[in-house]
PDB file of N, CA and C in Angstrom:
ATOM      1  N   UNK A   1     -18.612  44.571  27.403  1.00  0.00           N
ATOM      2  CA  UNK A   1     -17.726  43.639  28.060  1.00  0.00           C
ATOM      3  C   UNK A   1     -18.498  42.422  28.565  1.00  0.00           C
ATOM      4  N   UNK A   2     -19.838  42.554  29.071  1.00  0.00           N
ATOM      5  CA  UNK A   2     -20.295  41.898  29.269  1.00  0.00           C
ATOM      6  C   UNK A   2     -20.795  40.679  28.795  1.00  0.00           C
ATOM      7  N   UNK A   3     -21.549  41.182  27.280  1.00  0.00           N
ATOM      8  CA  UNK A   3     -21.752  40.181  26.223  1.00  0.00           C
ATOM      9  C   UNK A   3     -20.186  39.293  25.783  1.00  0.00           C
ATOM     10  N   UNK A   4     -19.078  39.945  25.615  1.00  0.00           N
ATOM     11  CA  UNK A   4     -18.061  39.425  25.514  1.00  0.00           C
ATOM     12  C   UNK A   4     -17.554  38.051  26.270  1.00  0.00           C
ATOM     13  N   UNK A   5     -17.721  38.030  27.371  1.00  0.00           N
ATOM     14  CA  UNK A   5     -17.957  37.574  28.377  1.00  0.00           C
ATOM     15  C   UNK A   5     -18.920  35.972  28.611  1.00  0.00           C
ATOM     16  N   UNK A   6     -20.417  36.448  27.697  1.00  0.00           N
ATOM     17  CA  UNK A   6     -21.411  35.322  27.730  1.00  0.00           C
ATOM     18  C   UNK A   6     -20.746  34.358  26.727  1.00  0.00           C
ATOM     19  N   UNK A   7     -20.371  35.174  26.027  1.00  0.00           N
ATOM     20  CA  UNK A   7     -19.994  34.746  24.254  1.00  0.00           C
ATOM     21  C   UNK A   7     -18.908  33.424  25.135  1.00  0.00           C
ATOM     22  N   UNK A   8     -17.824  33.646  25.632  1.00  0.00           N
ATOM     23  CA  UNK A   8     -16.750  33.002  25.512  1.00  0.00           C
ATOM     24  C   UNK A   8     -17.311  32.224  26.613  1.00  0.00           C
ATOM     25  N   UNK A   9     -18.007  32.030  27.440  1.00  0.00           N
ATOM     26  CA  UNK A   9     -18.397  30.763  28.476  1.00  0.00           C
ATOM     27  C   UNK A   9     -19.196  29.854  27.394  1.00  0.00           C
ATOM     28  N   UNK A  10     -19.850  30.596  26.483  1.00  0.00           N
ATOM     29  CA  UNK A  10     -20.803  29.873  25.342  1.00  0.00           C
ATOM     30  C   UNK A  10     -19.783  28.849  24.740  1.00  0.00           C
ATOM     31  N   UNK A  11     -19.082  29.357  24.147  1.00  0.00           N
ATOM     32  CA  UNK A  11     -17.775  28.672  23.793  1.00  0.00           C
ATOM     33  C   UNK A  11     -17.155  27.861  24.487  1.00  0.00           C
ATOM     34  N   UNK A  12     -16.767  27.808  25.248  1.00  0.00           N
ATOM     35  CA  UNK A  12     -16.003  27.570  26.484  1.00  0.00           C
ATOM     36  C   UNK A  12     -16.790  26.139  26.412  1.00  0.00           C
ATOM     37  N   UNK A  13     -18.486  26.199  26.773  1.00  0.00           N
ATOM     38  CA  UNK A  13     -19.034  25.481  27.298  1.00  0.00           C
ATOM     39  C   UNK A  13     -19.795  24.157  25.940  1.00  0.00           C
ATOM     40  N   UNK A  14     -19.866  24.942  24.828  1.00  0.00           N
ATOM     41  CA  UNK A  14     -19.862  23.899  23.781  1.00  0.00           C
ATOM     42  C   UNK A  14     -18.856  23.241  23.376  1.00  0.00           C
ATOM     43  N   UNK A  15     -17.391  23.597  23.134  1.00  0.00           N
ATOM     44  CA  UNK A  15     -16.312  23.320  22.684  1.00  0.00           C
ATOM     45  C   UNK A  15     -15.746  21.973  24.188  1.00  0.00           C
ATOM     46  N   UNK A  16     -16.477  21.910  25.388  1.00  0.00           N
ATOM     47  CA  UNK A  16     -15.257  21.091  26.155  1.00  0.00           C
ATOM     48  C   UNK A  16     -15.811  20.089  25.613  1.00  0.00           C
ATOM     49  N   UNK A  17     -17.494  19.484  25.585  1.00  0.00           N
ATOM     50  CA  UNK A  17     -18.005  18.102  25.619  1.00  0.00           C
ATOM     51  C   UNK A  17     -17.363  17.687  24.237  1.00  0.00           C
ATOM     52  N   UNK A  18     -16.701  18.219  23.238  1.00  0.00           N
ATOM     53  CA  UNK A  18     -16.302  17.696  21.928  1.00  0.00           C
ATOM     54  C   UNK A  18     -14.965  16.999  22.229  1.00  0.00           C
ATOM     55  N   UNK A  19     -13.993  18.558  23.400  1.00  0.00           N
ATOM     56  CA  UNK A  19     -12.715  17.444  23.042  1.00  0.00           C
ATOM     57  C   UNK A  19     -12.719  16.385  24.654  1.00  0.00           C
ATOM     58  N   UNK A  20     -14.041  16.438  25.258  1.00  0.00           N
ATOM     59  CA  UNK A  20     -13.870  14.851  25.829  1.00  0.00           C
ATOM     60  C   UNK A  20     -13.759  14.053  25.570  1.00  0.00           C
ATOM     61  N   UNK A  21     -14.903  13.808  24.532  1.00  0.00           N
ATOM     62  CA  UNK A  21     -15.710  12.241  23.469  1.00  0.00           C
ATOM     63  C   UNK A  21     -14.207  11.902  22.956  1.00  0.00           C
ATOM     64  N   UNK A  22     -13.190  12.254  22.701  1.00  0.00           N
ATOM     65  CA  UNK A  22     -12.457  11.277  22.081  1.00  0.00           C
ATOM     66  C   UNK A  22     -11.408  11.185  23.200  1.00  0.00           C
ATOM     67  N   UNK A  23     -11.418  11.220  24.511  1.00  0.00           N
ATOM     68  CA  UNK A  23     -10.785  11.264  25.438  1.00  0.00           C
ATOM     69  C   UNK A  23     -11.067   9.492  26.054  1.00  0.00           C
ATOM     70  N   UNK A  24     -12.351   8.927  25.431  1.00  0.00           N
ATOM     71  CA  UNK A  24     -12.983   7.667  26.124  1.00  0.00           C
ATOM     72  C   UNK A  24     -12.878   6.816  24.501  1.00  0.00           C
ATOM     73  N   UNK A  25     -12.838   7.414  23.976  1.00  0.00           N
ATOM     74  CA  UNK A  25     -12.455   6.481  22.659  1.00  0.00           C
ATOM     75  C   UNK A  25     -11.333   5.907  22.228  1.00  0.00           C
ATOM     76  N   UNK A  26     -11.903   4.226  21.938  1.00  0.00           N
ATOM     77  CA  UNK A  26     -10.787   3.322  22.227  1.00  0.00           C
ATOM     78  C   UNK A  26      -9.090   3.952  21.247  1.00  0.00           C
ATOM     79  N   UNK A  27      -8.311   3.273  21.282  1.00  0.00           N
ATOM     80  CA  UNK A  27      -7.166   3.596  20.398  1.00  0.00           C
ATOM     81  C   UNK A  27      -7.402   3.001  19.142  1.00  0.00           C
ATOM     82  N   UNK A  28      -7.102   3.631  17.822  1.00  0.00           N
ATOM     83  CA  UNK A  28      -7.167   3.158  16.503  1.00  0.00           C
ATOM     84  C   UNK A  28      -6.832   1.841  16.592  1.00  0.00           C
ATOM     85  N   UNK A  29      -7.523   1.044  15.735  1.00  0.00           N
ATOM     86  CA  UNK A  29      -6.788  -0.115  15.436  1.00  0.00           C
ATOM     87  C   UNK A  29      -5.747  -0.868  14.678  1.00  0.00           C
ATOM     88  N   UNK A  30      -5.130   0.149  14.231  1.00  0.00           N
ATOM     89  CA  UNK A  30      -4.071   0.515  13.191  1.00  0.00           C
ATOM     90  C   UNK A  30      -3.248   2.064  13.348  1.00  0.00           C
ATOM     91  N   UNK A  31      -1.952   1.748  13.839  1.00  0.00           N
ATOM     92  CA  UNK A  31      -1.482   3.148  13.845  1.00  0.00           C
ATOM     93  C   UNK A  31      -1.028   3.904  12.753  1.00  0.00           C
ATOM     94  N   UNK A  32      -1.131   5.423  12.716  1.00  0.00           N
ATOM     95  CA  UNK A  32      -0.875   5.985  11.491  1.00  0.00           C
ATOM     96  C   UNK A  32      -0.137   6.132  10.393  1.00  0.00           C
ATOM     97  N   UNK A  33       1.157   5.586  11.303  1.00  0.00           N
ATOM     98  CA  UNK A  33       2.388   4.857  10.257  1.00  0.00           C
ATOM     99  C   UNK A  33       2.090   3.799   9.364  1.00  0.00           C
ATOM    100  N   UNK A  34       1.026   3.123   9.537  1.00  0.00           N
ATOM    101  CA  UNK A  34       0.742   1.918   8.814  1.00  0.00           C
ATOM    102  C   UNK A  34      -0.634   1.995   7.940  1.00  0.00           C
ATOM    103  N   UNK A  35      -0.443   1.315   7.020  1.00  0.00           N
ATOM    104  CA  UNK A  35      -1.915   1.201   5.901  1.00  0.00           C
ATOM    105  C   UNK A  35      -2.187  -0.235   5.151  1.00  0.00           C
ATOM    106  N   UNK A  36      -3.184   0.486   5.064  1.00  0.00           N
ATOM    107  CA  UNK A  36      -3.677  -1.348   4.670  1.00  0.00           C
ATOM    108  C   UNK A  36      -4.445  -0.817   3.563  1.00  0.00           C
ATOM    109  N   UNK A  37      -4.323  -2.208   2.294  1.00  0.00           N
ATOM    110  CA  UNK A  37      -5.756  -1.942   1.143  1.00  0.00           C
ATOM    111  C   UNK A  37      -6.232  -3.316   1.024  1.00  0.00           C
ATOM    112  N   UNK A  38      -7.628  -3.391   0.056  1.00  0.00           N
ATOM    113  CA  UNK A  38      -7.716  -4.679  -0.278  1.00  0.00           C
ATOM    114  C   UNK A  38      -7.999  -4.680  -1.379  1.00  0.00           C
ATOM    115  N   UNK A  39      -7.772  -5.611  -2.296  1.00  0.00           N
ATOM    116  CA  UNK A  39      -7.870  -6.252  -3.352  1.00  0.00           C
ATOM    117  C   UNK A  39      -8.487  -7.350  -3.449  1.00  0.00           C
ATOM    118  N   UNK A  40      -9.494  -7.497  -5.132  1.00  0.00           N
ATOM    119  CA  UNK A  40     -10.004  -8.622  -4.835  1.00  0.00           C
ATOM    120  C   UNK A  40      -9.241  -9.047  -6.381  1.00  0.00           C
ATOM    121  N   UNK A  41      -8.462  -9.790  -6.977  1.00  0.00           N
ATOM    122  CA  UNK A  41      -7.947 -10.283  -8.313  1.00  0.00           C
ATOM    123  C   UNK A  41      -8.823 -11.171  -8.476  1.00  0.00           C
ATOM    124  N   UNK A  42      -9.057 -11.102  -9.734  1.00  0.00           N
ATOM    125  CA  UNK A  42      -9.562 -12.210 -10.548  1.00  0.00           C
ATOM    126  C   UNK A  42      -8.551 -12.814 -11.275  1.00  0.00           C
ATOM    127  N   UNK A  43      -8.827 -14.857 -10.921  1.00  0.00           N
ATOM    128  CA  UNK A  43      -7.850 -15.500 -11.398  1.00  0.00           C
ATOM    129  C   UNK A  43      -8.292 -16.574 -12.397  1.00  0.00           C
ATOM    130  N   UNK A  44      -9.240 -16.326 -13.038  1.00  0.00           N
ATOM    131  CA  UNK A  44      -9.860 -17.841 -13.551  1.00  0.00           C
ATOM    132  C   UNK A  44     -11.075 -18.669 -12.974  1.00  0.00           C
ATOM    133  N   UNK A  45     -10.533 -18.979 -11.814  1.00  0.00           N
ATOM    134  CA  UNK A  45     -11.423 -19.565 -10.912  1.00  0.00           C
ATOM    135  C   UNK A  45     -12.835 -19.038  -9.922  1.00  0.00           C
ATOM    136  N   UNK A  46     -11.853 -17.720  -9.945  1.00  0.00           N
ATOM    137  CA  UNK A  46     -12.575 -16.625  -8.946  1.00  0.00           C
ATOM    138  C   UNK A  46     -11.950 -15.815  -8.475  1.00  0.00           C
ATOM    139  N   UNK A  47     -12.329 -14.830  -7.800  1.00  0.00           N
ATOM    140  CA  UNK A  47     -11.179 -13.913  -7.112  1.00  0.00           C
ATOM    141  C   UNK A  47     -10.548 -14.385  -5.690  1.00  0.00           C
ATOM    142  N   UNK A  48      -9.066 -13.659  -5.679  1.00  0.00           N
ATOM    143  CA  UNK A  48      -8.243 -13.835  -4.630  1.00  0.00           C
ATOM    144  C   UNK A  48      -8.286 -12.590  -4.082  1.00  0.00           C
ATOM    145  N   UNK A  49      -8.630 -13.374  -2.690  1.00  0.00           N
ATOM    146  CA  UNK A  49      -8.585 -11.697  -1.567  1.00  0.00           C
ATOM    147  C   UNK A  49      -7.436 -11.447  -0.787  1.00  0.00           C
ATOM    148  N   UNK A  50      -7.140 -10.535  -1.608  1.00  0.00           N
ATOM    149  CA  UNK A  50      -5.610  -9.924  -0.886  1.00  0.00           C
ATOM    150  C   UNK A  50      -5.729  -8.685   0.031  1.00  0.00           C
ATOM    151  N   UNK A  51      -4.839  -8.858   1.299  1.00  0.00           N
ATOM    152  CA  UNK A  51      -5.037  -7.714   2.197  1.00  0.00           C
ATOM    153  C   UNK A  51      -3.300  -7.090   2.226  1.00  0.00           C
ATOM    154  N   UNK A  52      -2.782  -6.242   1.802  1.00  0.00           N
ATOM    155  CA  UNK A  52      -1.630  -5.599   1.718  1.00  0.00           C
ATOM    156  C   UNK A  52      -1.597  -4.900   2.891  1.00  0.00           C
ATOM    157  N   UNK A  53      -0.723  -4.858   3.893  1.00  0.00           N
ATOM    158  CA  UNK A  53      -0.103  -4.036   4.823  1.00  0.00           C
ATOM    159  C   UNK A  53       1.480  -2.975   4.906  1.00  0.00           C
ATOM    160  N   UNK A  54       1.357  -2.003   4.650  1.00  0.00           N
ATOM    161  CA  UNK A  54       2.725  -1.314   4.572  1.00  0.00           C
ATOM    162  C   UNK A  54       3.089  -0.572   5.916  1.00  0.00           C
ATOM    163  N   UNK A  55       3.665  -0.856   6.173  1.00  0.00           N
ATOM    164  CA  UNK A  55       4.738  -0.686   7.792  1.00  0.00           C
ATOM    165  C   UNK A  55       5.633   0.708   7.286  1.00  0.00           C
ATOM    166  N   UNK A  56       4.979   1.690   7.690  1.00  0.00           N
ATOM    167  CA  UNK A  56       6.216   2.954   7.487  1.00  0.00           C
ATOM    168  C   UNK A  56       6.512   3.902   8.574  1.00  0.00           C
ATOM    169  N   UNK A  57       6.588   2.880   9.942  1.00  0.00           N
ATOM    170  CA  UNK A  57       6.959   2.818  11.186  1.00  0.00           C
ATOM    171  C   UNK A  57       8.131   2.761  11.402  1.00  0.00           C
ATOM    172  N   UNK A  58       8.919   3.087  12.511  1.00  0.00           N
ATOM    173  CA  UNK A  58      10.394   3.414  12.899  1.00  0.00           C
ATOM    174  C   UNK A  58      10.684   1.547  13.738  1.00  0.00           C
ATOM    175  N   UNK A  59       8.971   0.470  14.037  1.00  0.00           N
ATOM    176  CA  UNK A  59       9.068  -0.326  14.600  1.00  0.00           C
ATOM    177  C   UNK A  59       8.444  -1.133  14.029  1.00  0.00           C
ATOM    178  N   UNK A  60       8.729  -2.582  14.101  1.00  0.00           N
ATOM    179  CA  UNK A  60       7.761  -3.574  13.566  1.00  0.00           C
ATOM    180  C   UNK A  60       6.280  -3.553  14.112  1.00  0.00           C
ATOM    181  N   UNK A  61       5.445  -4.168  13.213  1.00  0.00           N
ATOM    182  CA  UNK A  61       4.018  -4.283  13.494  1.00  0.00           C
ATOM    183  C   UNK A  61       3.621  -5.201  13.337  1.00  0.00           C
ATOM    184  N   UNK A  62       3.080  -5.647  14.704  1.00  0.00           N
ATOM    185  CA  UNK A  62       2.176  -7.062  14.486  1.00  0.00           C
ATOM    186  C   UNK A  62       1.108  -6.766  14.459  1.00  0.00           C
ATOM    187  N   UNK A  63       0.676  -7.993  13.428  1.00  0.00           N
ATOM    188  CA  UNK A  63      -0.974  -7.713  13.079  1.00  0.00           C
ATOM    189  C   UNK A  63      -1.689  -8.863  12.760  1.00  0.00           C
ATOM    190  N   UNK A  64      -2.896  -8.807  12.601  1.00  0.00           N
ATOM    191  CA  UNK A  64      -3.766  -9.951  12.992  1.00  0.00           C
ATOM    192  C   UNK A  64      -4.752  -9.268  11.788  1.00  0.00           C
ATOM    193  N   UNK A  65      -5.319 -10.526  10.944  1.00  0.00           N
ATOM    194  CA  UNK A  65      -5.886 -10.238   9.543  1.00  0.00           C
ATOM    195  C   UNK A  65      -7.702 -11.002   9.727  1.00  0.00           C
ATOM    196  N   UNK A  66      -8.072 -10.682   9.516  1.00  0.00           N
ATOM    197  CA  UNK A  66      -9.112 -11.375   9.183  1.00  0.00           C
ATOM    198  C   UNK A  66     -10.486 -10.720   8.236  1.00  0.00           C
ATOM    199  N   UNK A  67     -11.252 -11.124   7.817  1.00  0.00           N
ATOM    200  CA  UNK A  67     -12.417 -10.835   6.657  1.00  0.00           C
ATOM    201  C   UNK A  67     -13.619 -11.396   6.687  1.00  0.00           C
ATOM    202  N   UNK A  68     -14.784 -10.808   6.590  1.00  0.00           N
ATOM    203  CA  UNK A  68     -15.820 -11.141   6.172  1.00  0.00           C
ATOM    204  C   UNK A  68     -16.382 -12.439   5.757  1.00  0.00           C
ATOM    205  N   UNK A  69     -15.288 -12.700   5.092  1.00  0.00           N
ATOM    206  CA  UNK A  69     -15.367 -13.820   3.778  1.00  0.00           C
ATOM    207  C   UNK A  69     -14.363 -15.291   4.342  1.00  0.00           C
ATOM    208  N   UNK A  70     -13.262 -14.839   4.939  1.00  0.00           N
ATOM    209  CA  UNK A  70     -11.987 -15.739   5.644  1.00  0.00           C
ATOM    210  C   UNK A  70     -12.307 -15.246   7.505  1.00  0.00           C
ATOM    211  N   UNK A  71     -12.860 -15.654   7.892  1.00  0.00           N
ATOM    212  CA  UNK A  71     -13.283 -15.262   9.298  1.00  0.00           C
ATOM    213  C   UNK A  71     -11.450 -15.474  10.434  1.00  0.00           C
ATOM    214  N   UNK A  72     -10.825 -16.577  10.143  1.00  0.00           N
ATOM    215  CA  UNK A  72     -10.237 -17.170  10.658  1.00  0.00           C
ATOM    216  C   UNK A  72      -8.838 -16.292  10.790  1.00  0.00           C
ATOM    217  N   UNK A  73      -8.151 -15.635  12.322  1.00  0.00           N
ATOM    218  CA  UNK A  73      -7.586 -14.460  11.844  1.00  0.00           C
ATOM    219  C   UNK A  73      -5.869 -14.753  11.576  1.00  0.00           C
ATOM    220  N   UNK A  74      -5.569 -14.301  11.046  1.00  0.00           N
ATOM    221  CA  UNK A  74      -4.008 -14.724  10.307  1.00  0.00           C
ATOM    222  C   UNK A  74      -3.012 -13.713  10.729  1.00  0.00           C
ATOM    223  N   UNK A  75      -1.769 -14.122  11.258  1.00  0.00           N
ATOM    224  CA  UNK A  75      -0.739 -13.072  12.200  1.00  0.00           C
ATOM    225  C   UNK A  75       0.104 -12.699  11.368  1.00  0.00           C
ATOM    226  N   UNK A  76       0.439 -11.881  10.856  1.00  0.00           N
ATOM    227  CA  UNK A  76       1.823 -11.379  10.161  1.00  0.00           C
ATOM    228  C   UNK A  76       2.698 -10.141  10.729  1.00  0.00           C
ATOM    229  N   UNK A  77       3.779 -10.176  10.979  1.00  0.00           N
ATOM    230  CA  UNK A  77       4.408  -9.099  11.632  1.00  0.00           C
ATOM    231  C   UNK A  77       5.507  -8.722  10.222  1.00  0.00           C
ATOM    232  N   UNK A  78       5.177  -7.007  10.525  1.00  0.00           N
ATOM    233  CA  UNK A  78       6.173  -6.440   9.105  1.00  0.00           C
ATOM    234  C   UNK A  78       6.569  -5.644   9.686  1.00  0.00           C
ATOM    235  N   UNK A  79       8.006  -5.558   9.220  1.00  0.00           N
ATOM    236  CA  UNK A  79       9.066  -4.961   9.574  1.00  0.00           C
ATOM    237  C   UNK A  79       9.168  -3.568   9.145  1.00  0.00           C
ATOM    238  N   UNK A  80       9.565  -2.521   9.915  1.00  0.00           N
ATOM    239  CA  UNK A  80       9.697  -1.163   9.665  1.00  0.00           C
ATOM    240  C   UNK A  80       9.975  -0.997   7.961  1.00  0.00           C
ATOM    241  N   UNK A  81       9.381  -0.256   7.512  1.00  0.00           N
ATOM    242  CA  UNK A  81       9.269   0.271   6.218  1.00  0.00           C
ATOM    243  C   UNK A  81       9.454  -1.118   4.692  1.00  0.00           C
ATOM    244  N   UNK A  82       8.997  -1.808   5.620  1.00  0.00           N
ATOM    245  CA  UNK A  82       8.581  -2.855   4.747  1.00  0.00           C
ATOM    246  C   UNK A  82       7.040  -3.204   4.113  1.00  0.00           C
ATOM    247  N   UNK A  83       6.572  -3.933   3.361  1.00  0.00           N
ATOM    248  CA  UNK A  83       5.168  -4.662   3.410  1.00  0.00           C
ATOM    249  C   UNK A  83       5.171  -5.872   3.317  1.00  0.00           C
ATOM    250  N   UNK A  84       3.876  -6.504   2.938  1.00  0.00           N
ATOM    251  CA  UNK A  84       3.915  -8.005   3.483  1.00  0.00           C
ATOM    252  C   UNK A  84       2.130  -7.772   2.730  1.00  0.00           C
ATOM    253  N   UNK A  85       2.045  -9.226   1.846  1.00  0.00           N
ATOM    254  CA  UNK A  85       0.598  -9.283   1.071  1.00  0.00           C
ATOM    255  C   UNK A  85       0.055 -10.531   2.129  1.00  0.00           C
ATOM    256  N   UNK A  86      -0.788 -10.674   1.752  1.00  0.00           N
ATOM    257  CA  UNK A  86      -1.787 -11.875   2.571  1.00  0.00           C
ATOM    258  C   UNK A  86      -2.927 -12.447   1.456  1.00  0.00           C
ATOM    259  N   UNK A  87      -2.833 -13.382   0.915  1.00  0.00           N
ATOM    260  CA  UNK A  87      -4.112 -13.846   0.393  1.00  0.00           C
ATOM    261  C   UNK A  87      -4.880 -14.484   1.362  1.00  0.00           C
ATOM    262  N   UNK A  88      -5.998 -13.791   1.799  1.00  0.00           N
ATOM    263  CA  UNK A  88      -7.080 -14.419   2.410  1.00  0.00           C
ATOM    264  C   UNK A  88      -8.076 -15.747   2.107  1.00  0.00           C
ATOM    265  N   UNK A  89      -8.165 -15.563   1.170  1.00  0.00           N
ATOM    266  CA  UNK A  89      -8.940 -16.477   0.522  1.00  0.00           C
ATOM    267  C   UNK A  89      -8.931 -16.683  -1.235  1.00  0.00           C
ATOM    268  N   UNK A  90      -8.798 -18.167  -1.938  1.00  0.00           N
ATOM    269  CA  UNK A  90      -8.641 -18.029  -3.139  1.00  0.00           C
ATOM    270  C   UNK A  90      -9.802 -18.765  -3.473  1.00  0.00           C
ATOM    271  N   UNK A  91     -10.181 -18.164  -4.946  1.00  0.00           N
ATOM    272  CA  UNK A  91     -10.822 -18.704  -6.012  1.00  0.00           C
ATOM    273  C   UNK A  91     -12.552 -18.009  -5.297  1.00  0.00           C
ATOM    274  N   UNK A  92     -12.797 -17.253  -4.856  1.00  0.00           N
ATOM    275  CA  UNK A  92     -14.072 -16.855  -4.064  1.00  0.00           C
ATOM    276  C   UNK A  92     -15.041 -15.991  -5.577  1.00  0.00           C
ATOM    277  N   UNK A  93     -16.210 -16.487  -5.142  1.00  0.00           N
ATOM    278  CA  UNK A  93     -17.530 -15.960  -6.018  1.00  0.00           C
ATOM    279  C   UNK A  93     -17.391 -14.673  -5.952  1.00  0.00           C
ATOM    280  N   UNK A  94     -17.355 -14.107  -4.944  1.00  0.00           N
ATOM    281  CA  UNK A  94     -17.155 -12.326  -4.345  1.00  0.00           C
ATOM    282  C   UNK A  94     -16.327 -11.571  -5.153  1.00  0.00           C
ATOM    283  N   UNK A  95     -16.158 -10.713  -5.227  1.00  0.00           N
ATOM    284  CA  UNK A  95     -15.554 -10.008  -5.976  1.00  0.00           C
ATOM    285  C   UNK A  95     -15.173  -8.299  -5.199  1.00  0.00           C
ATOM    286  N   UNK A  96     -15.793  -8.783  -3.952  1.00  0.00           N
ATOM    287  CA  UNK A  96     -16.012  -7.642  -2.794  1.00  0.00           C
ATOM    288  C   UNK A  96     -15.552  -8.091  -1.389  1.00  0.00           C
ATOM    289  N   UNK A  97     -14.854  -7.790  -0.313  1.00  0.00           N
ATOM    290  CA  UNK A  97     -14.780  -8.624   0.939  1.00  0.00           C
ATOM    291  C   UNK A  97     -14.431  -7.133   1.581  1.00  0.00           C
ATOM    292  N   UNK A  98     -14.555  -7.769   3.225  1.00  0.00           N
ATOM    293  CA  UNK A  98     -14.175  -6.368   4.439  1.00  0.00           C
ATOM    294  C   UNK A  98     -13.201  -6.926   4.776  1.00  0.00           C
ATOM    295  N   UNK A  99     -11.774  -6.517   5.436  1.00  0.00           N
ATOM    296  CA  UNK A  99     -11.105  -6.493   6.152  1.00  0.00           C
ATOM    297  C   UNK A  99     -11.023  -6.077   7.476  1.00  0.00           C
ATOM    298  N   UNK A 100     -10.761  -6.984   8.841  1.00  0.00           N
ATOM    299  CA  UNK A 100     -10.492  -6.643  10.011  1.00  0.00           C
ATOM    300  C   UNK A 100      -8.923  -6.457   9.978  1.00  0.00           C
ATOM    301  N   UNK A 101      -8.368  -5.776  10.118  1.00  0.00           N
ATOM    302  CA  UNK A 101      -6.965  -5.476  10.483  1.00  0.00           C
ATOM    303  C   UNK A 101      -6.650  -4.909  11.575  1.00  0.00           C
ATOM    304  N   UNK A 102      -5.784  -5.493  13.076  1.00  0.00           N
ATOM    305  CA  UNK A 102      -5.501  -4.633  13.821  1.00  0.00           C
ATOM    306  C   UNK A 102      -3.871  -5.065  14.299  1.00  0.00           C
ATOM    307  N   UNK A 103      -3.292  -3.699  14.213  1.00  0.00           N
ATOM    308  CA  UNK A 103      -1.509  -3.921  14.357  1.00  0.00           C
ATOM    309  C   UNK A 103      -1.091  -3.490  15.805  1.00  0.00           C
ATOM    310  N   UNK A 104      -0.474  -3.640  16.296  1.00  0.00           N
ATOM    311  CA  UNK A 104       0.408  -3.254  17.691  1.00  0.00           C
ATOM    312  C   UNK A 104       2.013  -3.149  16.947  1.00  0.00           C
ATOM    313  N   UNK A 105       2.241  -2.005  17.297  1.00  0.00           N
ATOM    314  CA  UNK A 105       3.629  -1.837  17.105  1.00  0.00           C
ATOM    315  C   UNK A 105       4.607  -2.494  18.619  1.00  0.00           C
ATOM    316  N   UNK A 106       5.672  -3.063  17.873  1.00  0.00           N
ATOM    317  CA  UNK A 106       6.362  -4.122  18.825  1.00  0.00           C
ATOM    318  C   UNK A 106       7.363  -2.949  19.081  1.00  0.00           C
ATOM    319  N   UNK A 107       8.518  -3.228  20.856  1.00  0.00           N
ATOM    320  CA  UNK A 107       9.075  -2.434  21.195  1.00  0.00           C
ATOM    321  C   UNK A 107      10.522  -3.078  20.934  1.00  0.00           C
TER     322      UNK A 107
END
């Protein structure tokens, strides 16, 4: 009974510091209803950086776009179970870019 006992404070005592750490961690920057991809098309010139957002939220989502490559951040709000494309930048050497995306669902 005893060992039984050590065992589960052992437990007890490794298992709390895990589910703290995400107790201080900020909120996603994108909620789970929503997704984002990127694309880079090639058009001739160069590629176009497209950032796609799909809203499959019960609420609209505003969101704020920005990239690596297009620093400058761009607002689009999409409507529940809708999407909405964004070209970031056209005709670019890259063929690769990051996306910052962060949405707030509106009430």
């Amino acid at each position: 009974m005893r060992n039984w006992r050590s065992f589960f404070g052992f437990v007890l005592a490794v298992a709390a510091p895990a589910a703290g750490a995400d107790a201080g961690a900020p909120p996603p920057a994108v909620p789970p209803c929503v997704k984002v991809q990127t694309q880079a098309i090639f058009s001739g010139a160069g590629y176009n950086h497209v950032v796609g957002i799909e809203n499959g939220c019960t609420r609209a989502a505003a969101c704020e776009v920005s990239t690596d490559v297009a620093p400058e951040k761009l607002a689009v709000t999409v409507p529940p179970s809708e999407s909405r494309e964004l070209v970031t930048f056209r005709g670019s050497p890259a063929s690769e870019f990051k996306a910052t995306v962060k949405c707030a669902l509106k009430n």
